[in-house]
Protein backbone atom coordinates (compact mmCIF):
# COMPACT_ATOMS: atom_id res chain seq x y z
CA UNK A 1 -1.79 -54.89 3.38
CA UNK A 2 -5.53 -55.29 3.36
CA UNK A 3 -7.40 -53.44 0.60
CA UNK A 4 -11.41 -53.08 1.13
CA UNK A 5 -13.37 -51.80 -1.94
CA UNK A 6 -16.97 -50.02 -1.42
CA UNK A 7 -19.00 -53.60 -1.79
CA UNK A 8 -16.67 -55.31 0.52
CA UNK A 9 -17.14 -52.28 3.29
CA UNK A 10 -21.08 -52.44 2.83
CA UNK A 11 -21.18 -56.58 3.43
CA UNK A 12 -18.26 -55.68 6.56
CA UNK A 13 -20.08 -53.09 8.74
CA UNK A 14 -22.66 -53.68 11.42
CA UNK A 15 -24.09 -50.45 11.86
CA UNK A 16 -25.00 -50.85 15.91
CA UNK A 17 -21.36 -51.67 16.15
CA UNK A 18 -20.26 -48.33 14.08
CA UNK A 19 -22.51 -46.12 16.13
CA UNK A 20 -20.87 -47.27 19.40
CA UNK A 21 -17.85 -46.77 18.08
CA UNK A 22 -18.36 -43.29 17.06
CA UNK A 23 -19.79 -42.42 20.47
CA UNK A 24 -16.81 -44.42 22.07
CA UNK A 25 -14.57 -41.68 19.67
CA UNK A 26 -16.13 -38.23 20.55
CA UNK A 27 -15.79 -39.53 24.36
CA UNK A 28 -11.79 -39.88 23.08
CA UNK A 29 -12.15 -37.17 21.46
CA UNK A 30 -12.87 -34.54 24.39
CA UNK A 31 -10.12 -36.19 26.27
CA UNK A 32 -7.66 -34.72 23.11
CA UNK A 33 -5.29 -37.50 23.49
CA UNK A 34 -4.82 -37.05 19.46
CA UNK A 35 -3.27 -35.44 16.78
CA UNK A 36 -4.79 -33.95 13.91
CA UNK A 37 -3.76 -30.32 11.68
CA UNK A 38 -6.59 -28.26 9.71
CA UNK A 39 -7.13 -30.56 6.55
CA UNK A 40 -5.27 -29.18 3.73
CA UNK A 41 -6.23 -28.69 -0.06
CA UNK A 42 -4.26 -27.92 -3.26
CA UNK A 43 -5.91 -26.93 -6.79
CA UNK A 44 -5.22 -26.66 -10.35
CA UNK A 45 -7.31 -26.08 -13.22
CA UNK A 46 -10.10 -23.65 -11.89
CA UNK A 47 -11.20 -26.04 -8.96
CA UNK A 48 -9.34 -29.11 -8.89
CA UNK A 49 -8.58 -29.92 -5.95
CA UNK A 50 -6.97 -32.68 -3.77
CA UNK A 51 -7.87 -32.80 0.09
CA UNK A 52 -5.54 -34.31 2.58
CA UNK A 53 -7.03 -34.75 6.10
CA UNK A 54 -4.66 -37.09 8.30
CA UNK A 55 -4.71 -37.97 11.80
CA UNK A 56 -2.74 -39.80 14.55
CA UNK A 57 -3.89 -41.77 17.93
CA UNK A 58 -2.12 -43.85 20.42
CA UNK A 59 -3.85 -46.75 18.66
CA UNK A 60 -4.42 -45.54 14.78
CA UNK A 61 -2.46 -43.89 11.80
CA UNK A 62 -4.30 -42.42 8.86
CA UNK A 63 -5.23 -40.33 6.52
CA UNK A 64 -7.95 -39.29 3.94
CA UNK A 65 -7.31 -38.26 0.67
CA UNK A 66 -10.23 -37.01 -1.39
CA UNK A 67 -10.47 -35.32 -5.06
CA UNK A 68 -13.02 -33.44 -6.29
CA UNK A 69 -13.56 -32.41 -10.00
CA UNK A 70 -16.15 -30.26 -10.69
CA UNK A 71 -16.40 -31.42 -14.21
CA UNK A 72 -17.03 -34.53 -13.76
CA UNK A 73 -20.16 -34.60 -13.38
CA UNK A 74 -20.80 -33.23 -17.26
CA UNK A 75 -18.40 -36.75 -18.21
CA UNK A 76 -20.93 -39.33 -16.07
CA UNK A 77 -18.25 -39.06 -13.41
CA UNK A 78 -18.33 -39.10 -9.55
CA UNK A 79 -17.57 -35.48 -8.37
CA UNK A 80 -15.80 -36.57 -5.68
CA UNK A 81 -13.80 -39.92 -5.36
CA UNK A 82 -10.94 -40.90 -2.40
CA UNK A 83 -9.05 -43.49 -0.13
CA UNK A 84 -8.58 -43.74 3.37
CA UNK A 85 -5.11 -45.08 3.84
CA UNK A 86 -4.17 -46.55 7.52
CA UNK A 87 -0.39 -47.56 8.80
CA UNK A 88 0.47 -49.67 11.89
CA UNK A 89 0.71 -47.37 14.77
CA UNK A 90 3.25 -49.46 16.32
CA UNK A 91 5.74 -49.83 13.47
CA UNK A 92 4.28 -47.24 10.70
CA UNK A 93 4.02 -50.29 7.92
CA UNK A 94 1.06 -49.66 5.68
CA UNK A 95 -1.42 -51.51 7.10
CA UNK A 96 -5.24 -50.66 5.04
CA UNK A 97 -6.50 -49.17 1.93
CA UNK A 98 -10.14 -48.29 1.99
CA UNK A 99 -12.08 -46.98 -0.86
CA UNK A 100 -12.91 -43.02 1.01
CA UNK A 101 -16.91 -42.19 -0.33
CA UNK A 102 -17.48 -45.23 1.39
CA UNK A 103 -15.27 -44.75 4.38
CA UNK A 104 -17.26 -41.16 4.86
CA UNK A 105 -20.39 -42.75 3.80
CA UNK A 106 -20.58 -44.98 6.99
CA UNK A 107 -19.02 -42.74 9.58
CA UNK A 108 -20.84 -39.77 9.16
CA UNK A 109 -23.98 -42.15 9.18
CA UNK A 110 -23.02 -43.55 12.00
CA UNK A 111 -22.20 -40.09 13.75
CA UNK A 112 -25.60 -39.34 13.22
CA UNK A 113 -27.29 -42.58 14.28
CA UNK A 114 -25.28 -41.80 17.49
CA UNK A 115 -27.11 -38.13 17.43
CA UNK A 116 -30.76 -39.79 17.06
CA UNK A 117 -29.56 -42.13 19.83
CA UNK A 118 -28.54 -39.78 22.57
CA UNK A 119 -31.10 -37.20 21.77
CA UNK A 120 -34.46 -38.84 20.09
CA UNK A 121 -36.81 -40.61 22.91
CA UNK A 122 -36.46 -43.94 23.02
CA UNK A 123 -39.99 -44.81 22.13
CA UNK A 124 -40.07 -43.26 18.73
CA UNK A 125 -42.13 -44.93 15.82
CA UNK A 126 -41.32 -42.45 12.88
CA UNK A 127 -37.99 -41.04 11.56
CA UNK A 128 -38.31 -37.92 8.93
CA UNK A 129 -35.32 -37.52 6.43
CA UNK A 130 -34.91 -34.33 4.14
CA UNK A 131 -32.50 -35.26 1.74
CA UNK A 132 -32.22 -37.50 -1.13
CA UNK A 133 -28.61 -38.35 -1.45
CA UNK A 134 -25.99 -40.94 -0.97
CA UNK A 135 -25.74 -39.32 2.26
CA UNK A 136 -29.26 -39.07 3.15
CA UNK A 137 -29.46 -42.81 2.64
CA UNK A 138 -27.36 -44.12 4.87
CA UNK A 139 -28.69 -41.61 7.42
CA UNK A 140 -31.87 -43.45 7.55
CA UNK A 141 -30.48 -46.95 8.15
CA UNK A 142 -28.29 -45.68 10.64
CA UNK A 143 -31.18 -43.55 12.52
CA UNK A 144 -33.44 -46.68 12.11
CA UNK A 145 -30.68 -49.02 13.97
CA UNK A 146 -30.35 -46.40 16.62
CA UNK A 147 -33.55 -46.74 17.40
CA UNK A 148 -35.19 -50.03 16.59
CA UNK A 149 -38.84 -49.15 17.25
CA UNK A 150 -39.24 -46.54 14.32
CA UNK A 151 -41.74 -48.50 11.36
CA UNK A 152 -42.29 -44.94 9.44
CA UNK A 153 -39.84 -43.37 7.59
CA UNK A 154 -41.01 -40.24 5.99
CA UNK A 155 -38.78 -38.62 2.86
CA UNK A 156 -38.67 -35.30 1.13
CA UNK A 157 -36.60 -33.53 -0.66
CA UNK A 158 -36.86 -29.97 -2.81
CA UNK A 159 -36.07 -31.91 -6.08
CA UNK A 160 -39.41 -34.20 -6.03
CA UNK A 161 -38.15 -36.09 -9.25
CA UNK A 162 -35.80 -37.87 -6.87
CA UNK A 163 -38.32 -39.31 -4.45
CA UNK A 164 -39.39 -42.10 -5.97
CA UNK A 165 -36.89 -43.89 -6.78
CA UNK A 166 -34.80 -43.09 -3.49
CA UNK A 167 -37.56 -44.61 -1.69
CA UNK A 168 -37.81 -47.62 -3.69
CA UNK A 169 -34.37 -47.77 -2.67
CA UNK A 170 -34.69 -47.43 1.05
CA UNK A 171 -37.91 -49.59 1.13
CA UNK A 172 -35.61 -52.40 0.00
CA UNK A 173 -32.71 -51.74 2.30
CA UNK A 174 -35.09 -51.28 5.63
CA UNK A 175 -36.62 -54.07 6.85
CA UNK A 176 -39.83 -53.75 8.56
CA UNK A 177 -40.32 -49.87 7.50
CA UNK A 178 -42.89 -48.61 5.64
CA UNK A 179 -41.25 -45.88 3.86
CA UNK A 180 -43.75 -42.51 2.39
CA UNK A 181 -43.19 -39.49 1.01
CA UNK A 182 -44.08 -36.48 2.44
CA UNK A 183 -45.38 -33.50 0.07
CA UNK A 184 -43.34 -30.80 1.90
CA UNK A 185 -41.15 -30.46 4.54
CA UNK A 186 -44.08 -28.71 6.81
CA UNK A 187 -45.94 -32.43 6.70
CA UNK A 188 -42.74 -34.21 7.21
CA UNK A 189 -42.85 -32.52 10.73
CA UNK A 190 -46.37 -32.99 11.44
CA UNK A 191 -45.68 -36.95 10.56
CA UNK A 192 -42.31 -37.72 12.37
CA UNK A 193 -40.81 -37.70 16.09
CA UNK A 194 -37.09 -37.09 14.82
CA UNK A 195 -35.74 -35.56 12.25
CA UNK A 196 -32.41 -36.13 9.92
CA UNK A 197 -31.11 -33.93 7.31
CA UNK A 198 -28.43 -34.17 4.68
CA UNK A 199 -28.30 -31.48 1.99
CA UNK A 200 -26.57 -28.93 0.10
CA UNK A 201 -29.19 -26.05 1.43
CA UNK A 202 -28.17 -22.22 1.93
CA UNK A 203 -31.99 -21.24 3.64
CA UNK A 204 -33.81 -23.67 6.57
CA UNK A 205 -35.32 -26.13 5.08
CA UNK A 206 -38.50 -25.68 7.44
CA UNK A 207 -40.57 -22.64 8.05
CA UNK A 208 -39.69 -20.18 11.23
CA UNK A 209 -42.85 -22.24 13.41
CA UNK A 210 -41.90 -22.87 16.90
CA UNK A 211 -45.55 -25.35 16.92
CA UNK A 212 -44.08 -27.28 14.01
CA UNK A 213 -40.39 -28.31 15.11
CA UNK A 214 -41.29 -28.66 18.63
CA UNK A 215 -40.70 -31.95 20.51
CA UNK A 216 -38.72 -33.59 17.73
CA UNK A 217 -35.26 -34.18 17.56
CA UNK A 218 -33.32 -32.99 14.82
CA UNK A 219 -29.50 -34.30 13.80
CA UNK A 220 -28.34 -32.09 11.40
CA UNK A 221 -25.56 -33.30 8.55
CA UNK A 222 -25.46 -31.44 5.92
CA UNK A 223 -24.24 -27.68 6.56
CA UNK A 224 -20.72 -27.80 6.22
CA UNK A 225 -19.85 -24.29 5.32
CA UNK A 226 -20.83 -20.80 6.93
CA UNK A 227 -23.09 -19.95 3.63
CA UNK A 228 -25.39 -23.56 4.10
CA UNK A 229 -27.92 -23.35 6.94
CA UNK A 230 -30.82 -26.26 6.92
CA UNK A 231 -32.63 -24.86 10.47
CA UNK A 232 -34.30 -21.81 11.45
CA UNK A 233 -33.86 -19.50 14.34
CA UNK A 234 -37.51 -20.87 15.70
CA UNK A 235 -35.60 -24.27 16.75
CA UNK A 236 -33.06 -22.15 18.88
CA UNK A 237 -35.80 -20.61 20.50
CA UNK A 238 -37.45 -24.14 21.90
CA UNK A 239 -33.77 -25.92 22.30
CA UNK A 240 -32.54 -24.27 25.63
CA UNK A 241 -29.44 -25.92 26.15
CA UNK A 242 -30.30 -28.67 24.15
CA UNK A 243 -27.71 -27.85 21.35
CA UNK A 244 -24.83 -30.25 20.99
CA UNK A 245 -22.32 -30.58 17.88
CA UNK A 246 -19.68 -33.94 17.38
CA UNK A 247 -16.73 -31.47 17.83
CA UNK A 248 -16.35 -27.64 19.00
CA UNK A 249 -14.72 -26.38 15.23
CA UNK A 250 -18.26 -26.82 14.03
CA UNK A 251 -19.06 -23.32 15.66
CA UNK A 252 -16.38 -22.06 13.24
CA UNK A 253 -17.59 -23.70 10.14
CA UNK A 254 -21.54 -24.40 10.04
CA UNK A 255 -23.99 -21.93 9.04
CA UNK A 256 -26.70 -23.53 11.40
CA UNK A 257 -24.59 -22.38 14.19
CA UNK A 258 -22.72 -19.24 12.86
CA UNK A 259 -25.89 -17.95 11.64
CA UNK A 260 -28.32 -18.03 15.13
CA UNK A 261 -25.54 -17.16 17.08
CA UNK A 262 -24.63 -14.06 14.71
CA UNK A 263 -28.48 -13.40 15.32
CA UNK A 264 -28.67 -13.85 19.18
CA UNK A 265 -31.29 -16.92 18.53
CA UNK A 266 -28.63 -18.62 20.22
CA UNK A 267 -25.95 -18.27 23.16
CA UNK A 268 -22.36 -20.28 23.27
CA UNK A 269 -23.38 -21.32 26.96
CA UNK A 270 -26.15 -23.74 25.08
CA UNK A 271 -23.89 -25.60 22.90
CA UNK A 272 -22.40 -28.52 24.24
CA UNK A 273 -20.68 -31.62 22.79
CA UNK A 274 -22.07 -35.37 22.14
CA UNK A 275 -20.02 -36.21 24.27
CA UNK A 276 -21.50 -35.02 27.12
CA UNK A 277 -24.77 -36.95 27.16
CA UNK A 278 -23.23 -39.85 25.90
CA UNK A 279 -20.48 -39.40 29.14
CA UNK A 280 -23.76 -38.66 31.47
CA UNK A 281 -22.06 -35.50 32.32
CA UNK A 282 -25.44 -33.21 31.02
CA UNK A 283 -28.69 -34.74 30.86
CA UNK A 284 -31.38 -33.45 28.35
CA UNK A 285 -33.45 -30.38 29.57
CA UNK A 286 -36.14 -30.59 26.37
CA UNK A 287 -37.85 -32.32 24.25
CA UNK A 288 -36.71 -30.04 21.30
CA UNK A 289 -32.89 -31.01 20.34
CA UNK A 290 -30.34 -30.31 17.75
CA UNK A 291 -27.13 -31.87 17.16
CA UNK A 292 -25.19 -30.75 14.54
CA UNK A 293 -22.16 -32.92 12.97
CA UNK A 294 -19.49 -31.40 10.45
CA UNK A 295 -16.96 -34.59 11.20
CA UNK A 296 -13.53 -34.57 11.98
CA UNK A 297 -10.44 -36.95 9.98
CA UNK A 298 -9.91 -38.53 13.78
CA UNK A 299 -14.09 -40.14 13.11
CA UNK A 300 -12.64 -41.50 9.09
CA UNK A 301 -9.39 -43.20 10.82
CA UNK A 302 -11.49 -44.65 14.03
CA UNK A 303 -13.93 -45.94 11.63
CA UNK A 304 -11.46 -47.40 9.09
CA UNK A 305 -9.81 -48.80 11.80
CA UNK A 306 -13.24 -50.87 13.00
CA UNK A 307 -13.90 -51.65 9.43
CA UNK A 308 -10.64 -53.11 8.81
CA UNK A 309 -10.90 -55.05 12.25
CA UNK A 310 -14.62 -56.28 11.14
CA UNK A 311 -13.50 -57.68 8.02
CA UNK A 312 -10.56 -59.71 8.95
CA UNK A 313 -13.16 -61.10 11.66
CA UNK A 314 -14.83 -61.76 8.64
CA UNK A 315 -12.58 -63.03 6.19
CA UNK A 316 -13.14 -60.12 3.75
CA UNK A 317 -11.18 -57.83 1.74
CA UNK A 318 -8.12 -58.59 -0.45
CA UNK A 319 -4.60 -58.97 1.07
CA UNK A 320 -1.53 -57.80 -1.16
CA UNK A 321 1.79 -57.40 -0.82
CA UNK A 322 2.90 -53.67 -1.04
């Protein structure tokens, strides 16, 4: 069994590769040739809780297992730590261990490089980020390799004390990107073509101005409950049709859909998967998009699977017997 720990993953993955892969698995994805239940979650001790999100393909067994203690954090602890395991899908032997933040690190990065790639023009010179997180910076790398001509990157973030040293961070993970800091999230519109987000927020981030989002292209990651909501209803009003999620539960669980649509700022007709553009069955109608990723356990086990198939092309990872 091959075991691949969070440095090994980061030295495995080519992120061009991972983004075509995820597109290549929301094109699977709408044909449903899978198998995958509601994720499930147990708790103890007033929040506890261990996740199990499994999934099967013609191709790939797996699952994700996740914990998150809230009081961890208090101990110098990682709130949320996991594995992603993988079993031959021809004889059900365990086949991969994967260390999971990692795992969901690089997938949903590369689920929104694919976003910034089917929806941002292909000329674009500056990417904006809101978000400051492990999440966030990942985002930017994998935005930047979808589209190679961006030499800005503009941050923010709410909590300002954490700019500075997430930049100096980025700055020395992107190579031929001048990184900068934007003073609010009002001049990291006025300063960028496409936009990423990846935070916790319960209000928009940006302010209701139809002149301010429009033209850019926004890939949203971080609303993963109906109570978080990073966009306002002024972006619904300048996307037309232009909406587009990674799967359809995300109209069930995001607040940056649940909320416009509760509102009328937005119809059902305009939402449309990925997979569409990326299939060349739609075609972009404006210059003002949204796609909105929540993720799925079927994107963890493709993306495992190419990570484990990079790194025995690479020699990496430790083998064991189990």
């Amino acid at each position: 069994m091959l075991v691949l720990n969070e440095k090994t993953l980061v030295e495995t993955v080519d992120l061009e590769e991972l983004i075509g892969r995820m597109e290549q698995t929301m094109l699977f994805a709408d044909e449903g040739n899978f198998a995958m239940p509601l994720r499930s979650s147990v708790s103890l001790n007033g929040g506890d809780s261990l996740m199990l999100m499994p999934c099967v393909t013609p191709d790939a067994w797996g699952c994700k297992l996740l914990t998150l203690r809230p009081g961890n954090p208090q101990k110098g602890l990682p709130f949320i730590n996991g594995a992603v395991m993988l079993f031959d899908a021809n004889t059900g032997d365990p086949k991969a261990l994967l260390e999971g933040k990692m795992v969901t690190a690089l997938r949903t990065g590369a689920v929104g490089g694919a976003g910034i790639k089917n929806t941002a023009r292909a000329d674009i010179g500056s990417l904006g980020l809101v978000g400051t997180g492990a999440q966030g910076f990942w985002q930017a790398q994998f935005g930047c390799a979808a589209r190679k001509g961006v030499k800005e990157v503009w941050i923010y973030d709410a909590l300002t004390e954490k700019l500075a040293p997430f930049a100096e961070k980025l700055r020395a993970a992107l190579t031929g990107v001048t990184v900068k800091i934007a003073a609010s999230a009002a001049e990291l519109l006025e300063k960028t073509e496409a936009v990423m987000t990846a935070t916790p927020s319960r209000s928009p981030l940006f302010p209701d101005d139809e002149k301010l989002l429009a033209g850019h292209a926004f890939t949203g990651i971080g609303s993963y409950l109906p109570e978080m909501r990073e966009y306002p209803d002024a972006l619904f009003r300048l996307t037309g049709g232009d909406v587009y999620v990674d799967t359809p539960h995300a109209l069930d669980e995001t607040g940056d859909l649940i909320t416009p649509l509760e509102n009328g700022a937005l119809w059902r007709e305009n939402i449309h998967t990925l997979a569409e553009l990326i299939g060349g069955k739609r075609k972009k109608e404006s210059d003002t998009t949204f796609f909105k990723s929540v993720g799925m356990a079927l994107f963890d086990i493709a993306a495992a699977d190419y990570l484990c198939e990079k790194a025995a092309q690479k020699g990496l990872g430790q083998k064991v017997e189990f």
